[in-house]
C-alpha atoms as a PDB file:
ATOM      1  CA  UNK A   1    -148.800  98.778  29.218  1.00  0.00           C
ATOM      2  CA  UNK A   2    -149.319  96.313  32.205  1.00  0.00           C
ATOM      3  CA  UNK A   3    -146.955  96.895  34.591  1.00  0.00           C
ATOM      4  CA  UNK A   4    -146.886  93.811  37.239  1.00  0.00           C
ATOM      5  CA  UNK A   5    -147.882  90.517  35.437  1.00  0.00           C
ATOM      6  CA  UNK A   6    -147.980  86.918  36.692  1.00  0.00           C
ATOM      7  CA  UNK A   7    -147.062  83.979  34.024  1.00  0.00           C
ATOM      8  CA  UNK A   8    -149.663  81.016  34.492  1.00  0.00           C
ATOM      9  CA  UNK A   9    -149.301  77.915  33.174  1.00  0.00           C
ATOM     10  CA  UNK A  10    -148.319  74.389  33.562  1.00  0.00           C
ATOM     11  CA  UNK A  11    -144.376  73.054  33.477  1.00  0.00           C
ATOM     12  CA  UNK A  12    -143.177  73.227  29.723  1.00  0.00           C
ATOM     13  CA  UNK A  13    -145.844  75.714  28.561  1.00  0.00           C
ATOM     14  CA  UNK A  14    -143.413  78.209  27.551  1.00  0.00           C
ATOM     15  CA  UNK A  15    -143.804  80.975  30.395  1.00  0.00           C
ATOM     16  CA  UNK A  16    -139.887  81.276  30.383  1.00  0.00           C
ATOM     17  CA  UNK A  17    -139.641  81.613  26.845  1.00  0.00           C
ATOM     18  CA  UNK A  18    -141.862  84.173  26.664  1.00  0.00           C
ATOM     19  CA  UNK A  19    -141.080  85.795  29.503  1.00  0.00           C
ATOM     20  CA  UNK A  20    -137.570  86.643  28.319  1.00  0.00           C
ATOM     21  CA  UNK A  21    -138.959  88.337  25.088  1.00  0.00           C
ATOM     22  CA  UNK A  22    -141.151  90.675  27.071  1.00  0.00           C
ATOM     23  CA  UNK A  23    -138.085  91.426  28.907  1.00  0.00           C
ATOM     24  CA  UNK A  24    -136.011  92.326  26.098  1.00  0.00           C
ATOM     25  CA  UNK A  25    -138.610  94.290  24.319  1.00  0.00           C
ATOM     26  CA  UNK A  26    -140.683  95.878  26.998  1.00  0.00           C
ATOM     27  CA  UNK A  27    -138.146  96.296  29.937  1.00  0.00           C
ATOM     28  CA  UNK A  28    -139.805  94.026  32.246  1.00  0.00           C
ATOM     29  CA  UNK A  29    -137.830  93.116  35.349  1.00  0.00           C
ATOM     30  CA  UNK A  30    -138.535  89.173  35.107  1.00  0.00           C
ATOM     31  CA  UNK A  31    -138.611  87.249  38.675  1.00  0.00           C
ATOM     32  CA  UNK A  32    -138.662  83.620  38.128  1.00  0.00           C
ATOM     33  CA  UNK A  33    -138.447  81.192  41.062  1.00  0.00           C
ATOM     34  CA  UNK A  34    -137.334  78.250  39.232  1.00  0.00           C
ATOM     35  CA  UNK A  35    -134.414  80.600  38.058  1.00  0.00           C
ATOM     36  CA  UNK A  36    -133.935  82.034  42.484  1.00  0.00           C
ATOM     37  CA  UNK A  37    -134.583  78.198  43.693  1.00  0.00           C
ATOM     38  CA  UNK A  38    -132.178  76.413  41.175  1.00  0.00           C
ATOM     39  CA  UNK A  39    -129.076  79.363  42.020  1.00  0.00           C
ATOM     40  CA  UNK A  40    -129.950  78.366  45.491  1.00  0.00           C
ATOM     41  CA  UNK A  41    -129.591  74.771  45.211  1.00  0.00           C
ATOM     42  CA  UNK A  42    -126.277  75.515  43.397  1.00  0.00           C
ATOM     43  CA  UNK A  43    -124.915  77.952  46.125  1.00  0.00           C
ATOM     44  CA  UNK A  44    -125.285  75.625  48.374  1.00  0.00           C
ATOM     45  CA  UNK A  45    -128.008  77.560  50.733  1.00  0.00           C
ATOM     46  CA  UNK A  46    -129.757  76.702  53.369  1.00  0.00           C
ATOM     47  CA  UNK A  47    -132.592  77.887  51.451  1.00  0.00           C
ATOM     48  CA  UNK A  48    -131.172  75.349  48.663  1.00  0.00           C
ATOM     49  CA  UNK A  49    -130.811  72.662  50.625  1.00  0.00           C
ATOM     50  CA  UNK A  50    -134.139  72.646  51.665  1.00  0.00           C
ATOM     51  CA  UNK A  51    -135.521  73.645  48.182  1.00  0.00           C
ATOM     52  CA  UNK A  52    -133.639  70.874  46.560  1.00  0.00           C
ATOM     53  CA  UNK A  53    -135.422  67.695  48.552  1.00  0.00           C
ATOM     54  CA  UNK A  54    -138.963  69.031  46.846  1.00  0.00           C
ATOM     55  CA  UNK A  55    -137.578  70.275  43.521  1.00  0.00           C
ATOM     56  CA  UNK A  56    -135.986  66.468  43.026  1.00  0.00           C
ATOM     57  CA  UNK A  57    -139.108  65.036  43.848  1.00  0.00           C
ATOM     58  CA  UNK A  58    -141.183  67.141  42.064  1.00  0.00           C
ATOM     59  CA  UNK A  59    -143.288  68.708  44.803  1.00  0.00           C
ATOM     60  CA  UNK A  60    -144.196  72.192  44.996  1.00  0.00           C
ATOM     61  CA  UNK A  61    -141.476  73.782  47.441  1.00  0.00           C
ATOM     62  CA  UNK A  62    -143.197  75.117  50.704  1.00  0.00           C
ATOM     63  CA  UNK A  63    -144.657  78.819  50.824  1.00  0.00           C
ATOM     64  CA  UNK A  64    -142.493  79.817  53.170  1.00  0.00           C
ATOM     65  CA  UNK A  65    -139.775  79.459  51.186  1.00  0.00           C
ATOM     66  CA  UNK A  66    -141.187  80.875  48.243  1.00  0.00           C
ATOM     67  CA  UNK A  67    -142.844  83.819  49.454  1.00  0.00           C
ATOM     68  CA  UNK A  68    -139.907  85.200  51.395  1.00  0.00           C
ATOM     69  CA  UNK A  69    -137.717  84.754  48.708  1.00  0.00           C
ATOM     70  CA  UNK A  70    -139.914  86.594  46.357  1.00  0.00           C
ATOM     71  CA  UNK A  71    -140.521  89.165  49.109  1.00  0.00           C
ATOM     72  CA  UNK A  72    -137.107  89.713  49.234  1.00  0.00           C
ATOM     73  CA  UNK A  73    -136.486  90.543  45.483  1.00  0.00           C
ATOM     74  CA  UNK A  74    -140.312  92.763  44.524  1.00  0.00           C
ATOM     75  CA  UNK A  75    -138.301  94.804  47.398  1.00  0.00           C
ATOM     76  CA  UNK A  76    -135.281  95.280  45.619  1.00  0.00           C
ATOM     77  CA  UNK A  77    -137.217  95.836  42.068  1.00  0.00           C
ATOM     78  CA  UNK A  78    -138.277  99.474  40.781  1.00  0.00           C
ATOM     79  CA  UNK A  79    -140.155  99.040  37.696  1.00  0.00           C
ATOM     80  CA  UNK A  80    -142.501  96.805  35.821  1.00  0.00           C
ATOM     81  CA  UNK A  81    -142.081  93.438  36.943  1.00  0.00           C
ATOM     82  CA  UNK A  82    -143.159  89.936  35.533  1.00  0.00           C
ATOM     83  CA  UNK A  83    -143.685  86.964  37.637  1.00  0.00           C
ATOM     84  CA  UNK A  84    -142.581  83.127  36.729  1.00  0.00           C
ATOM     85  CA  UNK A  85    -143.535  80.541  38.759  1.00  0.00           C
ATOM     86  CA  UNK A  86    -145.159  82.651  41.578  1.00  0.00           C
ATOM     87  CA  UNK A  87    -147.778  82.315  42.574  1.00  0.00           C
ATOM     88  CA  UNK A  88    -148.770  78.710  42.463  1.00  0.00           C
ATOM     89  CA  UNK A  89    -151.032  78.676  45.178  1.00  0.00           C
ATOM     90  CA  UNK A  90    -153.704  80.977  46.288  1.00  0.00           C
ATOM     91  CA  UNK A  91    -151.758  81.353  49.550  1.00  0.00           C
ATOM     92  CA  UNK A  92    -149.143  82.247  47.429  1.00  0.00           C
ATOM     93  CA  UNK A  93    -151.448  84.770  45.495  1.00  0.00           C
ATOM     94  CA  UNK A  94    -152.724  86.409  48.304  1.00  0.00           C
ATOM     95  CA  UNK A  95    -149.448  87.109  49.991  1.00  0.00           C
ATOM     96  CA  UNK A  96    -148.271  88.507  46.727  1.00  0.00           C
ATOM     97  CA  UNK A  97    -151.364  91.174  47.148  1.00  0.00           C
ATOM     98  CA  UNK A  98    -149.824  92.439  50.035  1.00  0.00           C
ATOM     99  CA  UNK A  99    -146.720  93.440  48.113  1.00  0.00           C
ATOM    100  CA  UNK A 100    -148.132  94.564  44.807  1.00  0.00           C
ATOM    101  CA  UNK A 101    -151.248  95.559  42.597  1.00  0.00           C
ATOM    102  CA  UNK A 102    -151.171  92.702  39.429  1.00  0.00           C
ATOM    103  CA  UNK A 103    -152.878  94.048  36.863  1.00  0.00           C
ATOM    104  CA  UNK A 104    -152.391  90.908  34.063  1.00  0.00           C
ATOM    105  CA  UNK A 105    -152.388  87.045  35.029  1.00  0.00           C
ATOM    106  CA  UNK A 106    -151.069  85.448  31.838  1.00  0.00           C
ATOM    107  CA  UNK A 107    -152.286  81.928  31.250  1.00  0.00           C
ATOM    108  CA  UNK A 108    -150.729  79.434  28.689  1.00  0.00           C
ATOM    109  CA  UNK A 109    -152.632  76.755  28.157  1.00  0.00           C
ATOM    110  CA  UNK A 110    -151.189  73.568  26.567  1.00  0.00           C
ATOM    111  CA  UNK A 111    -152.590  69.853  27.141  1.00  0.00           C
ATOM    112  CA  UNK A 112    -150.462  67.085  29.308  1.00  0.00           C
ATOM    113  CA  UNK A 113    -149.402  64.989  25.845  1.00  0.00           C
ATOM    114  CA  UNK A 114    -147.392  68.091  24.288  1.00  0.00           C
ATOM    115  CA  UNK A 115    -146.074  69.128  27.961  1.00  0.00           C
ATOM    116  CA  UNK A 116    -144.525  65.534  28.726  1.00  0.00           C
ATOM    117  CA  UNK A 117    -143.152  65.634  25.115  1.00  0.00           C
ATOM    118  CA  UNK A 118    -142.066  69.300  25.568  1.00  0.00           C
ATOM    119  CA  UNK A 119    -140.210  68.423  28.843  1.00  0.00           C
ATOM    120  CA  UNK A 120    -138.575  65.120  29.075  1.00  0.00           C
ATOM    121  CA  UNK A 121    -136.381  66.676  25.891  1.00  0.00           C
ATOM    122  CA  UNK A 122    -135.301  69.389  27.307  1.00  0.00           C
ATOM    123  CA  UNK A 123    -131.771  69.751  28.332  1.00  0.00           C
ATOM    124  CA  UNK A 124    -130.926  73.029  30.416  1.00  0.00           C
ATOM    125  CA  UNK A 125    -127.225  74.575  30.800  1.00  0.00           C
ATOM    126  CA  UNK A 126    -125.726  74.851  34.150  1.00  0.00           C
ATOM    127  CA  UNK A 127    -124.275  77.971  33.793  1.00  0.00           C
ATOM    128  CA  UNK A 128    -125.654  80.290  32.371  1.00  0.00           C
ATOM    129  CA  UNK A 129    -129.474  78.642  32.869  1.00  0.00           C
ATOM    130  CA  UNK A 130    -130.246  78.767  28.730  1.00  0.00           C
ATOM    131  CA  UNK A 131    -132.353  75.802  28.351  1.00  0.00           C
ATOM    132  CA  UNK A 132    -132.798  73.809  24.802  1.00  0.00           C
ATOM    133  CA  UNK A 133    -134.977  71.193  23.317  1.00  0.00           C
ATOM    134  CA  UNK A 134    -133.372  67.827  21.370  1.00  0.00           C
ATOM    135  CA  UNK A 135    -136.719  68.490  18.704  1.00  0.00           C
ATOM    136  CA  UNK A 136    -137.482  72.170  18.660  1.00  0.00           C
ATOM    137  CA  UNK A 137    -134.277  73.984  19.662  1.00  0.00           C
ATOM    138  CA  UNK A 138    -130.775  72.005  19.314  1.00  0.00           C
ATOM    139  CA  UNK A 139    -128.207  73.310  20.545  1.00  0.00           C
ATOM    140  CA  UNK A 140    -125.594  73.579  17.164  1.00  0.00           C
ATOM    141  CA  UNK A 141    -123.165  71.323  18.675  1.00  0.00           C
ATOM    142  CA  UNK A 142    -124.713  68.279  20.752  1.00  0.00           C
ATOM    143  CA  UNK A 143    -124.845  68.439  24.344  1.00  0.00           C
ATOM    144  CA  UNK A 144    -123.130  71.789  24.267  1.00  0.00           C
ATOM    145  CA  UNK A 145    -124.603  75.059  25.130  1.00  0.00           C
ATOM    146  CA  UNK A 146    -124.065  77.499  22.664  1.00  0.00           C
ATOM    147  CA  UNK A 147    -124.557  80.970  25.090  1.00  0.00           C
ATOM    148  CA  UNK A 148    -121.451  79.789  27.533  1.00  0.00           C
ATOM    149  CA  UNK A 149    -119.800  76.460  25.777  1.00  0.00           C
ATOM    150  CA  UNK A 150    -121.069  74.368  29.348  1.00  0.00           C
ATOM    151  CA  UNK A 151    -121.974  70.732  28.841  1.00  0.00           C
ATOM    152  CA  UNK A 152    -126.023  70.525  29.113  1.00  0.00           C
ATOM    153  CA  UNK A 153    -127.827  68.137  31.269  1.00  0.00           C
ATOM    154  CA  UNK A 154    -130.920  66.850  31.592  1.00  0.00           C
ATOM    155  CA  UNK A 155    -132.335  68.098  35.099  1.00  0.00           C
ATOM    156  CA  UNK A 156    -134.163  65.574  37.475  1.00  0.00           C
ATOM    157  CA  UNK A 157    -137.196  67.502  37.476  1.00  0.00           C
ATOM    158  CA  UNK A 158    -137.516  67.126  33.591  1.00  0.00           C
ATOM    159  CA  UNK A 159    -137.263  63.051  33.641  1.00  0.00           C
ATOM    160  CA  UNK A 160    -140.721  61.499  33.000  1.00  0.00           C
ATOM    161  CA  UNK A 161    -141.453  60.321  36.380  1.00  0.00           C
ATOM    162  CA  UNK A 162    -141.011  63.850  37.707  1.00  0.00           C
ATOM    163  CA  UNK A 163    -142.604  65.631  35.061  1.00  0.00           C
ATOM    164  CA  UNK A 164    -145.695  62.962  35.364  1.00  0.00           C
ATOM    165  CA  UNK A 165    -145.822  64.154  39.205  1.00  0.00           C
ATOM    166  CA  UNK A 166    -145.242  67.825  38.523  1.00  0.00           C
ATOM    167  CA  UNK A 167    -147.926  68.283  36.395  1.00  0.00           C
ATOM    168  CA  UNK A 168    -150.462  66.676  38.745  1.00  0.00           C
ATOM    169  CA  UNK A 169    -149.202  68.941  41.562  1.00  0.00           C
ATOM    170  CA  UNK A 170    -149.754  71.875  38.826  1.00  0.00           C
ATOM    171  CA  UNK A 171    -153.237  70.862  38.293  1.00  0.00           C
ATOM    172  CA  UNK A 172    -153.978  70.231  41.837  1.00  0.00           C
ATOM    173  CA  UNK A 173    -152.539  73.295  43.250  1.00  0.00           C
ATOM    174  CA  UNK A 174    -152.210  76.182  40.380  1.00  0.00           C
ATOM    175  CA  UNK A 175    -155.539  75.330  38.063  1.00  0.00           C
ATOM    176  CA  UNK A 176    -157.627  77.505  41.035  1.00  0.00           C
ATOM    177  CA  UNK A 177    -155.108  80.474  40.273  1.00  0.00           C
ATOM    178  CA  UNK A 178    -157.389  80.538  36.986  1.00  0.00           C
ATOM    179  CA  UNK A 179    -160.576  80.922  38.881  1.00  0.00           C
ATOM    180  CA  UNK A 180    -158.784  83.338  41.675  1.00  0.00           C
ATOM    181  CA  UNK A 181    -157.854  85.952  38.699  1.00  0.00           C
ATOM    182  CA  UNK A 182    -160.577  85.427  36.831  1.00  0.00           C
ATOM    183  CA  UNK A 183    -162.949  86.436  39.304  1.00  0.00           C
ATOM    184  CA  UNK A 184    -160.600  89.538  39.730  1.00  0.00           C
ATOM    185  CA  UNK A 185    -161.034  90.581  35.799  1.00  0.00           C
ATOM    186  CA  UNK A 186    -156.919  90.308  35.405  1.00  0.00           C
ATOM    187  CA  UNK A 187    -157.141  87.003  33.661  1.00  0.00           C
ATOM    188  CA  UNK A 188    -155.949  86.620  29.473  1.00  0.00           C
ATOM    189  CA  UNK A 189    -155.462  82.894  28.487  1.00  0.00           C
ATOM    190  CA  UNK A 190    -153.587  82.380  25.478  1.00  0.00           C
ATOM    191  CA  UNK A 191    -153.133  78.736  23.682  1.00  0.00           C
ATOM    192  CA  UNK A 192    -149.416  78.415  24.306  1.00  0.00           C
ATOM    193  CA  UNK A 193    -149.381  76.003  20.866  1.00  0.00           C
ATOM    194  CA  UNK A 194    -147.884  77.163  17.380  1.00  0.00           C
ATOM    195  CA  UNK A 195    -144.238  79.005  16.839  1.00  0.00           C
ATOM    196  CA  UNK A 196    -142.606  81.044  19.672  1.00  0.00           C
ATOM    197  CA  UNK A 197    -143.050  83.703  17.600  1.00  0.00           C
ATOM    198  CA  UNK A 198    -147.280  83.380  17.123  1.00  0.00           C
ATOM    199  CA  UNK A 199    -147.541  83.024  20.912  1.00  0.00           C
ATOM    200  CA  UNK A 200    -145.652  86.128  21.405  1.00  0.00           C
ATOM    201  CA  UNK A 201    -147.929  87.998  19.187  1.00  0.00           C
ATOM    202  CA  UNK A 202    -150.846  86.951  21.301  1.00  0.00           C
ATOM    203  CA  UNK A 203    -148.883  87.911  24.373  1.00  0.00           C
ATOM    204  CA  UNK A 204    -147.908  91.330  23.354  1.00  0.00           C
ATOM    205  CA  UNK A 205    -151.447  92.116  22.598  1.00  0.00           C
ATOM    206  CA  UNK A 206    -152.571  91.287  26.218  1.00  0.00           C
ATOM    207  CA  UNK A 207    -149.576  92.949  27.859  1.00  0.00           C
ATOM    208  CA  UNK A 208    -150.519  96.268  25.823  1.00  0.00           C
END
């Protein structure tokens, strides 16, 4: 069993979804930085503050930010630990080898037309962060989440302008992650297409 992974992949690709069901099943200890930035932003941090101008715009939020945040929590982690959203730059990635020995970079691939579909529909929960889709996962009651009862919104960094601009930064900045772990011999890509379920499959086999 891998023990430190990093999720690849561009916005909408799934990398939270399946993320969370390696942490159920396997025990994995599951550091996203969308998840750290976005309880930031709603603290009201300094750190948020900042975050929030480049989240809203849909740039990549500086390093600095990024890697001391993560720093921060692979410190406080004992165990196996999977990594969403970090690294997305080979800065990033080589700051991370400082800290710890990744022994699986997960790629998802999926093309641009099914990722703008994917993520101008999605509506995420303030609250409790559960995120839905209005074509592949409703929420039973419209507009409500069905983990906490909170009203969903639609977050600024899944309207089609942003998403447009997101996924250029993506393949601008995170496509040479591909090449960076492939030339290390860590790198599984896995279509991220088909049920939630299939793709798991896929993922559990590279994971084991």
């Amino acid at each position: 069993m891998k023990s430190t992974i990093v999720l690849l992949g561009p916005p909408g690709s799934g990398k939270g979804t399946q993320g969370e069901k390696l942490t159920e099943e396997f025990g994995y200890v599951r550091l996203s930085t969308g998840d750290m930035l976005r309880e930031a932003v709603r603290n009201g941090t300094d750190l948020g503050k900042k975050a929030k101008e480049y989240m809203d715009s849909g740039a990549l939020v500086p390093n600095d930010i990024i890697i001391g945040l993560m720093k921060e929590k692979i410190a406080a982690t004992d165990g196996k630990v999977l990594l969403d959203g970090f690294p997305r730059t080979v800065e990033q990635a080589d700051a991370l080898a400082e800290q710890l020995d990744v022994d699986l970079a997960l790629n998802l691939d999926v093309d641009d037309e099914e990722l703008m579909v994917r993520l101008t529909k999605r509506r995420s929960c303030p609250k409790c962060n559960a995120v839905y889709h209005l074509v592949y996962n409703k929420p039973a009651k419209d507009g409500i989440c069905d983990k906490c009862g909170s009203e969903l919104y639609h977050r600024d960094d899944d309207k089609e302008e942003t998403v447009s601009n997101r996924l250029a930064v993506y393949r601008k900045n995170t496509m040479p992650l591909i090449d960076y772990y492939s030339k290390k011999g860590t790198l599984v890509t896995i279509k991220g297409v088909g049920s939630i379920d299939e793709i798991y499959e896929q993922v559990k086999k590279a994971v084991q």
